[in-house]
Protein backbone atom coordinates (compact mmCIF):
# COMPACT_ATOMS: atom_id res chain seq x y z
CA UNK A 1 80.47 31.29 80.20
CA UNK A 2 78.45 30.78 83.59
CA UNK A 3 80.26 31.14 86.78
CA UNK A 4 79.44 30.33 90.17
CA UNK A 5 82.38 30.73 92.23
CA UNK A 6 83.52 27.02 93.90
CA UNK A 7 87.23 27.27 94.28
CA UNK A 8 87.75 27.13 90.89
CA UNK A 9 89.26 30.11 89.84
CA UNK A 10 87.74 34.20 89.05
CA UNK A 11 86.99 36.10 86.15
CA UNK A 12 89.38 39.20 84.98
CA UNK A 13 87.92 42.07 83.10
CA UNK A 14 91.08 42.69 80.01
CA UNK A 15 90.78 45.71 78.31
CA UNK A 16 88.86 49.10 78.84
CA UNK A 17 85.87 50.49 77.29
CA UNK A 18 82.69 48.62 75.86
CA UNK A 19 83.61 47.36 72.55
CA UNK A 20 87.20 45.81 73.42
CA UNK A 21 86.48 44.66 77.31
CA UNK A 22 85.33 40.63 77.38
CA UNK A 23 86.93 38.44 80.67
CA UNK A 24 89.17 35.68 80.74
CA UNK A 25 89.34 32.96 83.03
CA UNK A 26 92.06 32.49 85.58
CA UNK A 27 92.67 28.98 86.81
CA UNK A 28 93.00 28.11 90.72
CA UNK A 29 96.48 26.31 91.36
CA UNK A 30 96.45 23.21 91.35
CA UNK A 31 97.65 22.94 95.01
CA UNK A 32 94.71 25.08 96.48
CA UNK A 33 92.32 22.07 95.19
CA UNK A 34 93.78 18.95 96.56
CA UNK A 35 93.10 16.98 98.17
CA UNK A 36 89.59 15.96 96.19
CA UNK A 37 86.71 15.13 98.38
CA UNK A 38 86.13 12.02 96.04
CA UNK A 39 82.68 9.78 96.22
CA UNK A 40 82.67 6.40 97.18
CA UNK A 41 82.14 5.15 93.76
CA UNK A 42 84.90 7.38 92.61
CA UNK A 43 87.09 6.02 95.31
CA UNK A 44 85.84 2.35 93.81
CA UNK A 45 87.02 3.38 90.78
CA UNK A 46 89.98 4.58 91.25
CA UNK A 47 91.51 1.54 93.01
CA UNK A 48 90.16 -0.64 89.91
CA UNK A 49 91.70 1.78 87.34
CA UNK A 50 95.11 1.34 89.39
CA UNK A 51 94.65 -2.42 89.59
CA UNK A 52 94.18 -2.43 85.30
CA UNK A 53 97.32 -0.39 84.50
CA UNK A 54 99.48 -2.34 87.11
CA UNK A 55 97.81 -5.85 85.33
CA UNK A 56 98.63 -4.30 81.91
CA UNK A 57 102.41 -3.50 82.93
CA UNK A 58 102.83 -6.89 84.46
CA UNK A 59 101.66 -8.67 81.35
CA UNK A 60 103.61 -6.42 78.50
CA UNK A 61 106.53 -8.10 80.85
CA UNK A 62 105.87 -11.54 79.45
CA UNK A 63 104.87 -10.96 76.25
CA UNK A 64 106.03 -11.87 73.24
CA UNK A 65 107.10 -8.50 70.80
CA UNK A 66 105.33 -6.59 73.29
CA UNK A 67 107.65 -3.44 71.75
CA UNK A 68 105.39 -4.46 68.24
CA UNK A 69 102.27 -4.60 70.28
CA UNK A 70 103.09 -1.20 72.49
CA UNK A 71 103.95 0.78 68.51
CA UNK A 72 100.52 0.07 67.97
CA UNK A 73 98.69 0.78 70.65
CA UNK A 74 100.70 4.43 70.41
CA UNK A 75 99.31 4.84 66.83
CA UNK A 76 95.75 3.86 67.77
CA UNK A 77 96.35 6.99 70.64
CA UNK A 78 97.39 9.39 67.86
CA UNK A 79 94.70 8.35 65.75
CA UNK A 80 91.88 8.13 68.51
CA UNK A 81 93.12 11.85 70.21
CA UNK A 82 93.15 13.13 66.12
CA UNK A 83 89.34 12.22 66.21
CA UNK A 84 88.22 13.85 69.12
CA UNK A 85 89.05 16.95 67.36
CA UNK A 86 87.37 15.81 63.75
CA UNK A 87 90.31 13.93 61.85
CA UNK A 88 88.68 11.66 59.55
CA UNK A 89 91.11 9.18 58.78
CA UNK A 90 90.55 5.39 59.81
CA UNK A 91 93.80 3.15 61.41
CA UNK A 92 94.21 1.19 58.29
CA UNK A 93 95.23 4.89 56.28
CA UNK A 94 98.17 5.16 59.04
CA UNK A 95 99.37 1.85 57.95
CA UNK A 96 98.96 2.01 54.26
CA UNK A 97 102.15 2.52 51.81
CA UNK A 98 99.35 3.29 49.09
CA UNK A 99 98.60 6.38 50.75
CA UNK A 100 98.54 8.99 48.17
CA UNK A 101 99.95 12.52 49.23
CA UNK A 102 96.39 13.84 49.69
CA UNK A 103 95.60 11.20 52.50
CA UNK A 104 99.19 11.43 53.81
CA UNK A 105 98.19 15.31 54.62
CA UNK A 106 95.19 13.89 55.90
CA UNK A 107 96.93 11.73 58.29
CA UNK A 108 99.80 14.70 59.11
CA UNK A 109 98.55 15.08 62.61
CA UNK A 110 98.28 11.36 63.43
CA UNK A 111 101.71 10.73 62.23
CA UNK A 112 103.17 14.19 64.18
CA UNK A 113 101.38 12.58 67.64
CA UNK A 114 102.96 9.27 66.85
CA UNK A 115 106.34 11.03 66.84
CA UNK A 116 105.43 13.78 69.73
CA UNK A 117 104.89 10.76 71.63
CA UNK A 118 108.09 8.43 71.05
CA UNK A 119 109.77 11.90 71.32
CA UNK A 120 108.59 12.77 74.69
CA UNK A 121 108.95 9.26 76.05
CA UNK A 122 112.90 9.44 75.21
CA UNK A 123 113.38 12.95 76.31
CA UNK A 124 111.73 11.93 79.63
CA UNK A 125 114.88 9.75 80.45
CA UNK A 126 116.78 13.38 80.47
CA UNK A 127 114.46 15.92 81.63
CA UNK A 128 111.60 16.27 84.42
CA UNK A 129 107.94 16.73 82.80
CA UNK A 130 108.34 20.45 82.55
CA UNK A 131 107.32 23.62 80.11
CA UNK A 132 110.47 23.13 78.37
CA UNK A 133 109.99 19.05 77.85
CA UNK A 134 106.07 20.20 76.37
CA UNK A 135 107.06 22.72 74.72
CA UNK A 136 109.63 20.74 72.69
CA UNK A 137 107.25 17.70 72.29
CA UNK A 138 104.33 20.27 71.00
CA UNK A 139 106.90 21.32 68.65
CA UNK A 140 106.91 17.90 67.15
CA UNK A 141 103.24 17.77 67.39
CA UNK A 142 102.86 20.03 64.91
CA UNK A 143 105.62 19.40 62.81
CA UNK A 144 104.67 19.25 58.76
CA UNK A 145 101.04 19.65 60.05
CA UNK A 146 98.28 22.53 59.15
CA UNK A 147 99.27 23.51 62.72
CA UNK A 148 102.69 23.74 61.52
CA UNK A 149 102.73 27.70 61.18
CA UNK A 150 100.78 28.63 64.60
CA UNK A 151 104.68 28.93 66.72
CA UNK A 152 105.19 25.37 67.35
CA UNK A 153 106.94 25.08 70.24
CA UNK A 154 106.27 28.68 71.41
CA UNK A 155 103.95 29.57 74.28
CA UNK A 156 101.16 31.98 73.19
CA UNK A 157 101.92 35.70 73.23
CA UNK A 158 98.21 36.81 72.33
CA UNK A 159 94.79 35.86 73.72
CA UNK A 160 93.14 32.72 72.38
CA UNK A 161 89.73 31.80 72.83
CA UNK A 162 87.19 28.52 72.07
CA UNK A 163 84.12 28.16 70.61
CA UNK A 164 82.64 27.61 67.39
CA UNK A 165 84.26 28.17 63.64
CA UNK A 166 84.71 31.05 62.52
CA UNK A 167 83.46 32.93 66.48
CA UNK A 168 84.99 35.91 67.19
CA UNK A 169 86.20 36.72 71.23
CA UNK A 170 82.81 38.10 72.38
CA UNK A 171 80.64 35.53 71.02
CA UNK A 172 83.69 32.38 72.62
CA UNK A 173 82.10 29.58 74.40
CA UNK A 174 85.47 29.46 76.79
CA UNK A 175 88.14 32.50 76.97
CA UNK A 176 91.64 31.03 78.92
CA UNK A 177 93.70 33.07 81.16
CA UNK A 178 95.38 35.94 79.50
CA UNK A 179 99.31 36.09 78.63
CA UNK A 180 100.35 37.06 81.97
CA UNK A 181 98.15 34.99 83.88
CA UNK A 182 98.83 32.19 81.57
CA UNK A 183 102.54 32.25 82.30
CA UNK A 184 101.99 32.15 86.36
CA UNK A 185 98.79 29.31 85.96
CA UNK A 186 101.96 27.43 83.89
CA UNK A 187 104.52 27.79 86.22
CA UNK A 188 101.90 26.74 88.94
CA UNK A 189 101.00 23.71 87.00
CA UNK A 190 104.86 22.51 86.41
CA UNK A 191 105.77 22.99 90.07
CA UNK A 192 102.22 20.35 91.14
CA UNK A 193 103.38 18.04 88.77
CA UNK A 194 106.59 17.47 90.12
CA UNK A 195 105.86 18.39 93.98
CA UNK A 196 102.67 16.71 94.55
CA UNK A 197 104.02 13.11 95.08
CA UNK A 198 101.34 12.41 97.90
CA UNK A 199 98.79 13.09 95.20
CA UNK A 200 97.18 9.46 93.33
CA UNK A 201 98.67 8.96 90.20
CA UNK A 202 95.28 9.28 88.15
CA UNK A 203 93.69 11.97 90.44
CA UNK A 204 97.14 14.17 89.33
CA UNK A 205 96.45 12.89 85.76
CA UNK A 206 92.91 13.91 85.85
CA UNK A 207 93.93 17.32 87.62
CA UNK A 208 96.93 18.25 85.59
CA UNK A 209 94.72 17.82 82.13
CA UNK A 210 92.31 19.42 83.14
CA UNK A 211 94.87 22.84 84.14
CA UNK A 212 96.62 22.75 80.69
CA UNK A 213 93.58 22.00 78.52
CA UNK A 214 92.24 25.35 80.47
CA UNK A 215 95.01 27.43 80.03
CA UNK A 216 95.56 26.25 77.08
CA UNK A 217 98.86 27.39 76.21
CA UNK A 218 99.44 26.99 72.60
CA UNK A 219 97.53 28.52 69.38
CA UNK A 220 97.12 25.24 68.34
CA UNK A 221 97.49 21.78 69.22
CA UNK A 222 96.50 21.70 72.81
CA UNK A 223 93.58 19.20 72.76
CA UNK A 224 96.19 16.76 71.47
CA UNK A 225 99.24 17.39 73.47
CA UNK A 226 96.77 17.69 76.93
CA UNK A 227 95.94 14.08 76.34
CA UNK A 228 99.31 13.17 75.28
CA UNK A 229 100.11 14.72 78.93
CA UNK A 230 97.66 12.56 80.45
CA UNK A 231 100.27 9.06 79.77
CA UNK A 232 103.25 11.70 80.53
CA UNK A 233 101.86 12.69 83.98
CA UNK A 234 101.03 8.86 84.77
CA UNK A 235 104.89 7.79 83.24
CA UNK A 236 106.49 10.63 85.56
CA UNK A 237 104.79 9.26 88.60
CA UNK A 238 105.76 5.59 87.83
CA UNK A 239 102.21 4.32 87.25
CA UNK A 240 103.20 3.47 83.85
CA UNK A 241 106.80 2.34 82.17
CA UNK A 242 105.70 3.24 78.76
CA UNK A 243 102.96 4.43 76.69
CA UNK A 244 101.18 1.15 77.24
CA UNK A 245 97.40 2.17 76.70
CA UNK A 246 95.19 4.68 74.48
CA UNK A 247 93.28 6.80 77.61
CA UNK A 248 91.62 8.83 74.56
CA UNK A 249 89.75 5.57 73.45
CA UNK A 250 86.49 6.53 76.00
CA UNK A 251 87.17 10.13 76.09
CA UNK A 252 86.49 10.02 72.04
CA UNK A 253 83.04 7.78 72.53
CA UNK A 254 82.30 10.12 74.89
CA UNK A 255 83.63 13.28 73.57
CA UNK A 256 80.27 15.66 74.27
CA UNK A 257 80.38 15.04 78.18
CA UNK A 258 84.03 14.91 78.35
CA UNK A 259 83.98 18.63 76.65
CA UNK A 260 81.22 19.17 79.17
CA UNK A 261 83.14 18.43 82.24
CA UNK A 262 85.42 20.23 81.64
CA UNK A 263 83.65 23.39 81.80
CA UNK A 264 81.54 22.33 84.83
CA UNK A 265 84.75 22.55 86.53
CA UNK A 266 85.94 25.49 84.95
CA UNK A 267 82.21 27.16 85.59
CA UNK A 268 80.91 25.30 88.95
CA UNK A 269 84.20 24.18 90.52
CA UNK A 270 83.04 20.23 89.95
CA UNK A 271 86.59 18.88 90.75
CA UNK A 272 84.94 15.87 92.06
CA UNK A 273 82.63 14.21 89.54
CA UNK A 274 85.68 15.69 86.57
CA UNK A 275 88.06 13.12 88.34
CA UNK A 276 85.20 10.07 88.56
CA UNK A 277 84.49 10.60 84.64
CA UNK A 278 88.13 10.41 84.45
CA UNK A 279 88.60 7.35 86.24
CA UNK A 280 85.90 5.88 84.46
CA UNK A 281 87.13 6.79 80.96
CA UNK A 282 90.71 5.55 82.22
CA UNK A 283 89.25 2.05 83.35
CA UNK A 284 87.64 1.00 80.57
CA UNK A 285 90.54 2.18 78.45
CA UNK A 286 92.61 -0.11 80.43
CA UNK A 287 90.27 -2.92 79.95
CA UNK A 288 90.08 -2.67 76.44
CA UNK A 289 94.04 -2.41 75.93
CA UNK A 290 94.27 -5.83 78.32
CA UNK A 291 91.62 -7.28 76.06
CA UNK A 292 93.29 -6.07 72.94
CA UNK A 293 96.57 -7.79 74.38
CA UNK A 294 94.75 -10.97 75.16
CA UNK A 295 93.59 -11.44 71.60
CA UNK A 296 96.71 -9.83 70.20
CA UNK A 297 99.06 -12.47 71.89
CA UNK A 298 96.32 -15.81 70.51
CA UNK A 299 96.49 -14.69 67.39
CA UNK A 300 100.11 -14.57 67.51
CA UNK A 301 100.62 -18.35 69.43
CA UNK A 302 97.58 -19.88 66.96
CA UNK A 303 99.54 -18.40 63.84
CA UNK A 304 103.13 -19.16 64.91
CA UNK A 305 101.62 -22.79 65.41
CA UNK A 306 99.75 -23.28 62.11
CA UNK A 307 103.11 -21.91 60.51
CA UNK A 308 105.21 -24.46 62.37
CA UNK A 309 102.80 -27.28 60.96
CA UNK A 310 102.84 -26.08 57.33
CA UNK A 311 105.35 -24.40 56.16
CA UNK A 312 107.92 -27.14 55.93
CA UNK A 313 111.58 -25.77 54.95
CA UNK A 314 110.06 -22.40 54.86
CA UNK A 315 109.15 -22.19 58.45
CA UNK A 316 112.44 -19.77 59.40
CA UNK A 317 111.14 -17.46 56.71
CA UNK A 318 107.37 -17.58 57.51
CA UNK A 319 108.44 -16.58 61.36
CA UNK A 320 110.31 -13.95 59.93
CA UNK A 321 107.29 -12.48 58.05
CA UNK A 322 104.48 -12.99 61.11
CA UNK A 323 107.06 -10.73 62.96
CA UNK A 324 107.05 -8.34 59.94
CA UNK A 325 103.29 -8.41 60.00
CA UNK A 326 103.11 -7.45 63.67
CA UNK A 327 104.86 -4.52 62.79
CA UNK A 328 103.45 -3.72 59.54
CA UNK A 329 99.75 -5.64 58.92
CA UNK A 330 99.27 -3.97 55.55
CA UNK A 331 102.06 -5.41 52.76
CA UNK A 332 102.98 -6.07 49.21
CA UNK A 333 105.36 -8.58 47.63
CA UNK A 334 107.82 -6.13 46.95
CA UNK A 335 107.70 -4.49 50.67
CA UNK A 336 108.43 -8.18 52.25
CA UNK A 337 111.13 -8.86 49.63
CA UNK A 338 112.62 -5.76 50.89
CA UNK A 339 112.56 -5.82 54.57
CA UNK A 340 113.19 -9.75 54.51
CA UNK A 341 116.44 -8.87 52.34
CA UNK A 342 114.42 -12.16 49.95
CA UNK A 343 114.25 -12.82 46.70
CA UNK A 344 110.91 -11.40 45.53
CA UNK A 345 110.06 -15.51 44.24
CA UNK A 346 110.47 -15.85 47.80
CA UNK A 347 108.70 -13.24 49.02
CA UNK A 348 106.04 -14.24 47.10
CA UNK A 349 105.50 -17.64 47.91
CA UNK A 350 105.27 -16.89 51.22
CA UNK A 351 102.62 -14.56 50.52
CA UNK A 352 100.62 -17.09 48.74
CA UNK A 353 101.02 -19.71 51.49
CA UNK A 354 100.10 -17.39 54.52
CA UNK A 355 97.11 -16.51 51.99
CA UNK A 356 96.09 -20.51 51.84
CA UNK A 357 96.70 -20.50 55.13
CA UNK A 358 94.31 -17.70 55.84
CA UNK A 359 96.89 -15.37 57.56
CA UNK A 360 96.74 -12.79 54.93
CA UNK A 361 94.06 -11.64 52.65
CA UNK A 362 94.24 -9.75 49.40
CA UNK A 363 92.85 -6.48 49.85
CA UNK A 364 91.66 -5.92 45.93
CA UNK A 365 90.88 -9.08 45.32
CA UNK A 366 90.40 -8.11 40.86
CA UNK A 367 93.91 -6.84 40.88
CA UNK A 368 96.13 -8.85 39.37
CA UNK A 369 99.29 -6.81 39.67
CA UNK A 370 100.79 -4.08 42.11
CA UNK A 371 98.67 -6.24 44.94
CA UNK A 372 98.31 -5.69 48.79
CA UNK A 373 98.09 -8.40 51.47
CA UNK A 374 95.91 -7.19 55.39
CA UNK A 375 97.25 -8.56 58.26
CA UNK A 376 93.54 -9.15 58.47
CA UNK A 377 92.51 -10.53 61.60
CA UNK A 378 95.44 -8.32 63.94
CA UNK A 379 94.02 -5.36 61.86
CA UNK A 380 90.08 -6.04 63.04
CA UNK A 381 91.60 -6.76 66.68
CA UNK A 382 93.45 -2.85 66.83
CA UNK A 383 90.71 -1.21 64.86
CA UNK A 384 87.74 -1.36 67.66
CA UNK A 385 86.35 1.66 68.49
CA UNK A 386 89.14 3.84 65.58
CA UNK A 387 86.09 4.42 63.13
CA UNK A 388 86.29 8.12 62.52
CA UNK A 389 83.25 10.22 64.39
């Protein structure tokens, strides 16, 4: 890598001798950086990015099955932090009880993350945001997942490197601290995120993803459980209540600079412009989660409406379903009979009126048996921007 020394951290030599010596980078605390000399657009920025996720807490307050709403928005994060890193599985496979077990393996890692991250939000209620909370949650990250046999849960006790498949150490785009200075750049980076409370909530964000995706603590999985860290860090400083948002939406349509500044910090020290791409990428996630919301909670008053006008003696049941459908947008006959505890006559009648009455849509329309019913419009609304890369 280049280096031209900023702040940011210094080079060690590992090793001795010319064909096993190659340096490692070793982080600057946290502590040594702030405060951030921020622009004035940055500053702009980061005001409006607070005002969005204090207007997206405020309305999940008043909405109706905002819990529903919130599930999905944590699946669309798993799925959406998956791509960044090449998963090539759309939102609809995540959904879909037709999966076969090759796309369910497919899906492992989006399904671990969805977990990882109702885990972490629980355990959060007992313990701080610590090594010990992220090493348990990365533990469940890679749970039943290709990952699964690279110490889940374990701290690395070897050297790790990035770059392309297959590169060896010398040829490594990016070589993180070594095992010892790992283990002091972590127990720096635990101590700022629970002692810097004069720090912004999104500049510590911005800072403290930046520290673990560059020591990068894990053999696997740390792409995924730095971003995970980024709605952790915000929830342990009380700018969020919940996982109410997908921040990796921008960072994944923008995935080449966000890899890129990264290292400009890690190789110029650019602290500065790292946090502005931040807030940017943060702001317009925000903005599309309130606009999701917005469209989510129509859709929801237009169809509880057209079922209260049409469905006659069935209306209990047809509420019953729309809340099923929030929860579940991809269905068969037998699936509703089941979690409606219905006859399956029932079940399907209902299925044929919300079909008339344009709520559902038969996905194969040919088939004639074994059919399955899309949630279709709150599907198109919660699939913007999940098409894999």
């Amino acid at each position: 890598m280049r280096y031209e020394n900023n702040g940011q951290g210094y080079l060690r030599k590992n090793l001795a001798g010319e064909a096993a010596e190659y340096t490692s980078f070793v982080p600057a605390s946290l502590a040594s950086v702030v405060p951030v000399e921020l622009s004035e657009e940055t500053v702009r920025l980061l005001s409006a990015c607070s005002r969005k996720l204090g207007e997206l807490e405020g309305m999940l307050r008043f909405v109706p099955n905002a819990s529903m709403y919130l599930a999905m928005y944590v699946r669309k994060e798993a799925l959406l932090s998956a791509q960044i890193e090449g998963t090539q599985c759309t939102f609809d496979d995540i959904l879909d009880p037709e999966n076969t077990e090759l796309i369910k393996r497919n899906v492992a890692d989006v399904v671990s993350y969805i977990k990882a991250t109702e885990y972490a939000v629980e355990r959060m209620q007992e313990l701080p945001l610590c090594m010990r909370l992220l090493k348990e949650v990365h533990s469940q990250l890679l749970a039943d997942t290709r990952g699964a046999e690279k110490s889940p849960g374990q701290v690395r006790s070897s050297q790790n490197w990035i770059g392309p498949n297959g590169c060896g150490l010398r040829d490594a785009a990016f070589i993180p601290p070594n095992v010892e200075d790992m283990n002091e750049a972590l127990s720096d980076l635990e101590k700022f995120i629970n002692d810097a409370a004069d720090v912004d909530p999104v500049v510590k964000a911005s800072l403290v993803h930046y520290q673990f995706e560059t020591v990068h603590p894990f053999l696997d999985g740390n792409g995924r459980l730095g971003r995970l860290l980024v709605t952790l860090s915000l929830m342990n400083d009380g700018a969020l209540s919940a996982a109410v948002f997908y921040p990796s939406y921008q960072l994944k349509l923008r995935r080449k600079e966000y890899y890129e500044r990264l290292m400009a910090v890690r190789e110029e020290g650019e602290y500065a412009q790292w946090v502005g791409f931040f807030c940017e990428c943060l702001l317009s996630s925000a903005q599309d989660a309130i606009g999701s919301l917005e469209r989510l909670v129509d859709l929801h008053a237009k169809n509880t409406s057209l079922i209260n006008e049409s469905l006659g003696r069935s209306v209990a049941n047809g509420q019953r379903l729309l809340e099923l459908l929030e929860s579940n947008p991809i269905v068969d006959v037998s699936y509703i009979a089941n979690k409606l505890d219905t006859a399956r006559t029932t079940a399907s009648n209902l299925v044929s009126d919300f079909v008339e009455l344009g709520i559902l849509v038969q996905r194969d329309k040919e088939k004639q048996r074994y059919r399955t019913f899309l949630y279709e419009e709150y599907l198109s609304i919660l699939r913007q921007g999940s098409d894999p890369l």
